[in-house]
PDB file of N, CA and C in Angstrom:
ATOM      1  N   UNK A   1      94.196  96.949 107.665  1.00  0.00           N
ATOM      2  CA  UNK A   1      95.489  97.325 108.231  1.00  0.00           C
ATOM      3  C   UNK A   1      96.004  98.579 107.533  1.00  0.00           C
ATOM      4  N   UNK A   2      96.424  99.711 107.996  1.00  0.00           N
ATOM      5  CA  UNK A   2      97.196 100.770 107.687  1.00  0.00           C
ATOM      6  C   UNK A   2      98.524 100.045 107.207  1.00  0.00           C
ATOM      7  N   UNK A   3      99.417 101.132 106.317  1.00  0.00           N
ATOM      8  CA  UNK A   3     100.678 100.775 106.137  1.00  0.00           C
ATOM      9  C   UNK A   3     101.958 101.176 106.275  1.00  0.00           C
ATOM     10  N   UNK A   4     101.525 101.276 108.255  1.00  0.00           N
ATOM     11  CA  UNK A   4     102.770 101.783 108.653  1.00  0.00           C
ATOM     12  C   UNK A   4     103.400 100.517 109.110  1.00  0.00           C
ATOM     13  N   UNK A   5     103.488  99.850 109.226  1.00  0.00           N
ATOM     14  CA  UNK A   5     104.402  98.756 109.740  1.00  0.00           C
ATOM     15  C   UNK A   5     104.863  98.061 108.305  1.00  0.00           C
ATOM     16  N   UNK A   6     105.999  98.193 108.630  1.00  0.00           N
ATOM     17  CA  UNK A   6     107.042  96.988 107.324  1.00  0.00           C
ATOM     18  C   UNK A   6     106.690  95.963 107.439  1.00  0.00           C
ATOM     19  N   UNK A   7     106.554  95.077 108.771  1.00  0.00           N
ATOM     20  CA  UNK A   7     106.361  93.604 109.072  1.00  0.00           C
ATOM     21  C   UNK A   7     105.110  93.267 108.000  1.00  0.00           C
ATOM     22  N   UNK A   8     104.278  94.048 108.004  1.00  0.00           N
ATOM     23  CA  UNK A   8     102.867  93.482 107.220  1.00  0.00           C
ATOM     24  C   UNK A   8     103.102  93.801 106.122  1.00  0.00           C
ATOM     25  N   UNK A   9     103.660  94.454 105.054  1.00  0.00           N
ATOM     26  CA  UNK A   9     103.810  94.322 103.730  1.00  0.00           C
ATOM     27  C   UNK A   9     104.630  93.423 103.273  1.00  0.00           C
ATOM     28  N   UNK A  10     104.435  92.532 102.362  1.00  0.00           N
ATOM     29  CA  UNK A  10     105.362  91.687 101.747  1.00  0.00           C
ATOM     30  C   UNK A  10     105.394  91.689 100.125  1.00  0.00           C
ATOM     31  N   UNK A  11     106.583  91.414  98.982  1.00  0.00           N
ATOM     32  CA  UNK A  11     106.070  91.467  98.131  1.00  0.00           C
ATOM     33  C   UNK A  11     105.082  90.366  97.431  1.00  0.00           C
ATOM     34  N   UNK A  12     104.372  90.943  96.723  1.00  0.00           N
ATOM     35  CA  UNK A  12     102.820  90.733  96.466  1.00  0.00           C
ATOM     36  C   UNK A  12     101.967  91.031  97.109  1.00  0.00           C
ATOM     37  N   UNK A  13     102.011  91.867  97.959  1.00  0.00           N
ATOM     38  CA  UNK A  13     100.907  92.095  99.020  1.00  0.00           C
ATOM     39  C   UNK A  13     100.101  92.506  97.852  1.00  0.00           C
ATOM     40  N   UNK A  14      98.630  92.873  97.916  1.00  0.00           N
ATOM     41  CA  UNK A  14      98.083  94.264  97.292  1.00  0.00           C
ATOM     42  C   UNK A  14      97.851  94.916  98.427  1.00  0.00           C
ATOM     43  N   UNK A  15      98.162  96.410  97.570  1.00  0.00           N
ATOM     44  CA  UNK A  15      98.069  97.467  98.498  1.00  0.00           C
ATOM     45  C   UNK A  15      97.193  98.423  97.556  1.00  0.00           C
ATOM     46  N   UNK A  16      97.080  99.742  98.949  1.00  0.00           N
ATOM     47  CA  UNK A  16      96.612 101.349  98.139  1.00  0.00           C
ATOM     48  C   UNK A  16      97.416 101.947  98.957  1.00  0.00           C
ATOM     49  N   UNK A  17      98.373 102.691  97.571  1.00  0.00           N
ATOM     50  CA  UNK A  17      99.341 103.780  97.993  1.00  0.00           C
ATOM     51  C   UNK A  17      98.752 105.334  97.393  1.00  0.00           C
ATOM     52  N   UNK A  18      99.454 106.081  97.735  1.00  0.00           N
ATOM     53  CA  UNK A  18      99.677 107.612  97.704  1.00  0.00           C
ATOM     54  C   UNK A  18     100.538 107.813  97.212  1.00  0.00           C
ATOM     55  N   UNK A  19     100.562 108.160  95.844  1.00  0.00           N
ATOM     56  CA  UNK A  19     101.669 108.539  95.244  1.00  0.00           C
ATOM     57  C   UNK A  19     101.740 110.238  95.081  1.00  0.00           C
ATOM     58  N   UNK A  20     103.368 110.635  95.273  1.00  0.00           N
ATOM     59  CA  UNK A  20     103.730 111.922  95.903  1.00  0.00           C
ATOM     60  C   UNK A  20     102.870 113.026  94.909  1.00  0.00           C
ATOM     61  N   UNK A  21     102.632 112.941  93.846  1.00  0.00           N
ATOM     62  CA  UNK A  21     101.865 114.118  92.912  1.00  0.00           C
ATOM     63  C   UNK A  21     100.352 114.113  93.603  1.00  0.00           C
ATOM     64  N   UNK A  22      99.726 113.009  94.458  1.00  0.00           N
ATOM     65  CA  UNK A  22      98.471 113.037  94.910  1.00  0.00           C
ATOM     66  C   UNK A  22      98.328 113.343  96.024  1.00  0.00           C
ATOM     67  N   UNK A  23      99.386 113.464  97.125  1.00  0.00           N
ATOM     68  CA  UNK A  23      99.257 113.883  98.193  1.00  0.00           C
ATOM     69  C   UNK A  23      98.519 114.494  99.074  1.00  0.00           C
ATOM     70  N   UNK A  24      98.548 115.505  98.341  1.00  0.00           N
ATOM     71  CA  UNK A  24      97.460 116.972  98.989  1.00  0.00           C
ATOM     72  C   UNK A  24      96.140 116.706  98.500  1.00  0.00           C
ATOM     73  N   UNK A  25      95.526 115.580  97.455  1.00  0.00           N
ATOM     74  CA  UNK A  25      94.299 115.252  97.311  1.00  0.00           C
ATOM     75  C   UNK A  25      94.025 113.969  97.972  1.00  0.00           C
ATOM     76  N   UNK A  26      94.836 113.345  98.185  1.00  0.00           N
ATOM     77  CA  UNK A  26      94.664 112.069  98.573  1.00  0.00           C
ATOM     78  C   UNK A  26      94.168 111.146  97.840  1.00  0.00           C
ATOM     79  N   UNK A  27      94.340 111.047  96.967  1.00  0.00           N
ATOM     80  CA  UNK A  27      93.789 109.851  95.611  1.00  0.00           C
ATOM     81  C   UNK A  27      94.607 108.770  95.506  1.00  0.00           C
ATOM     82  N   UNK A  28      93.962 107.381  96.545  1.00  0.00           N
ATOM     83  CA  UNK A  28      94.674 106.013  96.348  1.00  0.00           C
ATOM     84  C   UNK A  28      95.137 105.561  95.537  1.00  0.00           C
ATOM     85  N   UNK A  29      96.008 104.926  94.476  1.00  0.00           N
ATOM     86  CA  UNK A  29      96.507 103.857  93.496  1.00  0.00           C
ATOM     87  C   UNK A  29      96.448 102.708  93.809  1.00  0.00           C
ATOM     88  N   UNK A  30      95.837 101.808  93.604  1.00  0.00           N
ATOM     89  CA  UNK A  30      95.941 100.132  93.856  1.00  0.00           C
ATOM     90  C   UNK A  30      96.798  99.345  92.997  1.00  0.00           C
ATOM     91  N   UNK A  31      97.518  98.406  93.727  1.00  0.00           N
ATOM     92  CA  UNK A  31      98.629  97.608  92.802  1.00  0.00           C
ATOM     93  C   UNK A  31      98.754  96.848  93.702  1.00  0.00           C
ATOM     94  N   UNK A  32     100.275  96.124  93.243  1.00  0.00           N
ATOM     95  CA  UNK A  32     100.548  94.517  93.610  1.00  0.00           C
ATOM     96  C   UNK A  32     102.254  95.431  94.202  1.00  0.00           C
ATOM     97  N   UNK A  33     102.599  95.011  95.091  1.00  0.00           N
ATOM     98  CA  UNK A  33     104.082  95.459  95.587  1.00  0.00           C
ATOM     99  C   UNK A  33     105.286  94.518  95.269  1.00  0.00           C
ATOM    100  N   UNK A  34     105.999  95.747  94.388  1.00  0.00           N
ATOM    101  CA  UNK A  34     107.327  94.782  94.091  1.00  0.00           C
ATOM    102  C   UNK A  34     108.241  95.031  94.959  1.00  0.00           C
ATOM    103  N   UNK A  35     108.902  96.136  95.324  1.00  0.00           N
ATOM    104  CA  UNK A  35     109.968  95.991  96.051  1.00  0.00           C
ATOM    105  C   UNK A  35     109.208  97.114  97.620  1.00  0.00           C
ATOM    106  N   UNK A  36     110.108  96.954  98.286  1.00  0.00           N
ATOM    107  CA  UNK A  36     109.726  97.745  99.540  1.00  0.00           C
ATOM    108  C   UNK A  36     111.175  99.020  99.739  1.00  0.00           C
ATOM    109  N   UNK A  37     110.476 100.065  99.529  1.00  0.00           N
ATOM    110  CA  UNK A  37     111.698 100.898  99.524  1.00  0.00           C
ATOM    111  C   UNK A  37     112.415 101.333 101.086  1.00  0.00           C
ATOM    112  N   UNK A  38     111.110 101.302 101.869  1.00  0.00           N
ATOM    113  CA  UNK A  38     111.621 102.507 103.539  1.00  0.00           C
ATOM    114  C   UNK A  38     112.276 101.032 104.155  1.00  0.00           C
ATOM    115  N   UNK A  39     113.483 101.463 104.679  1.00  0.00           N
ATOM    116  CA  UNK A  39     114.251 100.226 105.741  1.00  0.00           C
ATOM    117  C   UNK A  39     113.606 100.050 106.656  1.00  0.00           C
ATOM    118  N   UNK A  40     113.669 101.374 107.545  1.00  0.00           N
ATOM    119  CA  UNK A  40     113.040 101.306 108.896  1.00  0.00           C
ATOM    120  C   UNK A  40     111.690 100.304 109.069  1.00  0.00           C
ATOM    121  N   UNK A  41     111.666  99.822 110.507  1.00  0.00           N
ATOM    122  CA  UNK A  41     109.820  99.089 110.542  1.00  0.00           C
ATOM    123  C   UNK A  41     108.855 100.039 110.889  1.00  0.00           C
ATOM    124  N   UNK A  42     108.695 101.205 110.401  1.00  0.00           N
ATOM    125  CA  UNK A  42     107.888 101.926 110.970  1.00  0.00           C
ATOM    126  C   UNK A  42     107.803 102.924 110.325  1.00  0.00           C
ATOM    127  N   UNK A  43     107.142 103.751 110.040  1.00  0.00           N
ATOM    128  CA  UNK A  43     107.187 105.388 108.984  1.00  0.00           C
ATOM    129  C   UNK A  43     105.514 105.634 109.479  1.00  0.00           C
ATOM    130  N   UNK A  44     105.614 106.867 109.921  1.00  0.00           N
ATOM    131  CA  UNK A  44     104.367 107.711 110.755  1.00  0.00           C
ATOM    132  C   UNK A  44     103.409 108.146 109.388  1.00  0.00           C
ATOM    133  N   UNK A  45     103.533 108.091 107.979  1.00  0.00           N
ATOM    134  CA  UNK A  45     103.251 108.231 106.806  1.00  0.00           C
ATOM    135  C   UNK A  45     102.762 107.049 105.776  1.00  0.00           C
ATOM    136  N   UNK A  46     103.511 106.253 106.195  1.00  0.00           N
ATOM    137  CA  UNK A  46     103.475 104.848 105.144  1.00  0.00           C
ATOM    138  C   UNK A  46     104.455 104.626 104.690  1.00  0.00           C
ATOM    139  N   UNK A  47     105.127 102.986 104.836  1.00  0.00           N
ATOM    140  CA  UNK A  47     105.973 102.668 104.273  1.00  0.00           C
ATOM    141  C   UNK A  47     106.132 102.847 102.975  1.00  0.00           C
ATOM    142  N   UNK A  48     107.027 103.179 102.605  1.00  0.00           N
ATOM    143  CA  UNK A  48     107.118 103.617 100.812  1.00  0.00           C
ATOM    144  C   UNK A  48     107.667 102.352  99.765  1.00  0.00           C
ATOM    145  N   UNK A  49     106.603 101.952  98.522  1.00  0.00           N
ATOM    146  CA  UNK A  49     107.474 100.786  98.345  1.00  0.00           C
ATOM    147  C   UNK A  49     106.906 101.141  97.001  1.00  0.00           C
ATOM    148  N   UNK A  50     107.258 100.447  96.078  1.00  0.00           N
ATOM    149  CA  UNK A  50     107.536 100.678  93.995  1.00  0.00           C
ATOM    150  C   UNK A  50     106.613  99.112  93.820  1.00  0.00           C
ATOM    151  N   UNK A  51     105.129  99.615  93.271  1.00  0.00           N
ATOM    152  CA  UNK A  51     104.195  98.501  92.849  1.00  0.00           C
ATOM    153  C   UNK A  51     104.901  98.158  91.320  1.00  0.00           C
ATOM    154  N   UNK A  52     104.560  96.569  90.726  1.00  0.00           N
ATOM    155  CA  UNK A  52     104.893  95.846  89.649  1.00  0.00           C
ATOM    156  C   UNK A  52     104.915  96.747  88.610  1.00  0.00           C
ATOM    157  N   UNK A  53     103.845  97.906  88.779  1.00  0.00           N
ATOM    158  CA  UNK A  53     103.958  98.807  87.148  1.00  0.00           C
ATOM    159  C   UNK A  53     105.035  99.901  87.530  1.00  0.00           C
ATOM    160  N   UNK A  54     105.926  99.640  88.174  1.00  0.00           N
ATOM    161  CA  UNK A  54     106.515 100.763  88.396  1.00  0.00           C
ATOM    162  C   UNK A  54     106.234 102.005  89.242  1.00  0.00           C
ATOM    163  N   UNK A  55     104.922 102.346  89.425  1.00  0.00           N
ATOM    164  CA  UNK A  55     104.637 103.872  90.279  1.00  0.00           C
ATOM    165  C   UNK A  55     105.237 103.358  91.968  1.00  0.00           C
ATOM    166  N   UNK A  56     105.121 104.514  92.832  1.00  0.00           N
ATOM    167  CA  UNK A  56     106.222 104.697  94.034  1.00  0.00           C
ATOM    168  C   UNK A  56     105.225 105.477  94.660  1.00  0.00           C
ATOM    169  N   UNK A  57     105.629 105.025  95.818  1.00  0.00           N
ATOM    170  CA  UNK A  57     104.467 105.497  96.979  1.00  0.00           C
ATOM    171  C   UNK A  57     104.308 105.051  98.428  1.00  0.00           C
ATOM    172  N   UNK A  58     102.881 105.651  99.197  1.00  0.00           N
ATOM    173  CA  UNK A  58     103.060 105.117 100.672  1.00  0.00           C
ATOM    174  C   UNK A  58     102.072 104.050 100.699  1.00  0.00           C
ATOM    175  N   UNK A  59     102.551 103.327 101.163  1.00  0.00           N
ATOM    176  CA  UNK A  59     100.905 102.792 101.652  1.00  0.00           C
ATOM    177  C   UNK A  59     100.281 103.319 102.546  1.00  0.00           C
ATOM    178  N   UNK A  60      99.169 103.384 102.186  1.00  0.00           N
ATOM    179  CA  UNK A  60      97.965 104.006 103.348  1.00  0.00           C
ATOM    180  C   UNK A  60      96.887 102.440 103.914  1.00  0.00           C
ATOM    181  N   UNK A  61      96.726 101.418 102.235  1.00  0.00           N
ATOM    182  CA  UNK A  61      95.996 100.671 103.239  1.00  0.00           C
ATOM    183  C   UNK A  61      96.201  99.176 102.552  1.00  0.00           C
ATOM    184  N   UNK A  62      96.506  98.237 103.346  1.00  0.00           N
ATOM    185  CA  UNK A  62      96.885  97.051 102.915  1.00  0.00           C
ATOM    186  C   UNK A  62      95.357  95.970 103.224  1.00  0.00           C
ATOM    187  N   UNK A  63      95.317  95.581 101.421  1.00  0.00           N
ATOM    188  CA  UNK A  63      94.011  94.705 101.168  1.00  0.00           C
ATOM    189  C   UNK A  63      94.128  92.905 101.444  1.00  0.00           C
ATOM    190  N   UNK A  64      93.410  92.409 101.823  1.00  0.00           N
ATOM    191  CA  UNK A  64      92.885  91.200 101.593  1.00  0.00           C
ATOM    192  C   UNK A  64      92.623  90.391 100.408  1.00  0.00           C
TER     193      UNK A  64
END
């Protein structure tokens, strides 16, 4: 699953986000999701949400 839809992230999901300094390389971060930052259900980018260690980011791809 991509992580544009809010409905599918929950906290604890694990995810791989994009955090904003990696952007233009595209270099995933994997973590555990604490809070969910974007309101909206939808972001054409990835919902943006703050994993347990603190880093901030989009999701690009939500794991199993």
């Amino acid at each position: 699953m991509n992580g544009k839809n809010r409905n599918d992230i929950k906290p604890g999901s694990a995810v791989k986000i994009v955090l904003k300094a990696d952007q233009r390389t595209g270099k995933l971060t994997s973590g555990i999701v604490k809070d969910i930052l974007t309101n909206s259900l939808t972001h054409p980018h990835g919902i943006k949400v703050r994993l347990e260690d603190g880093q901030v980011g989009r999701v690009q791809e939500i794991q199993n």
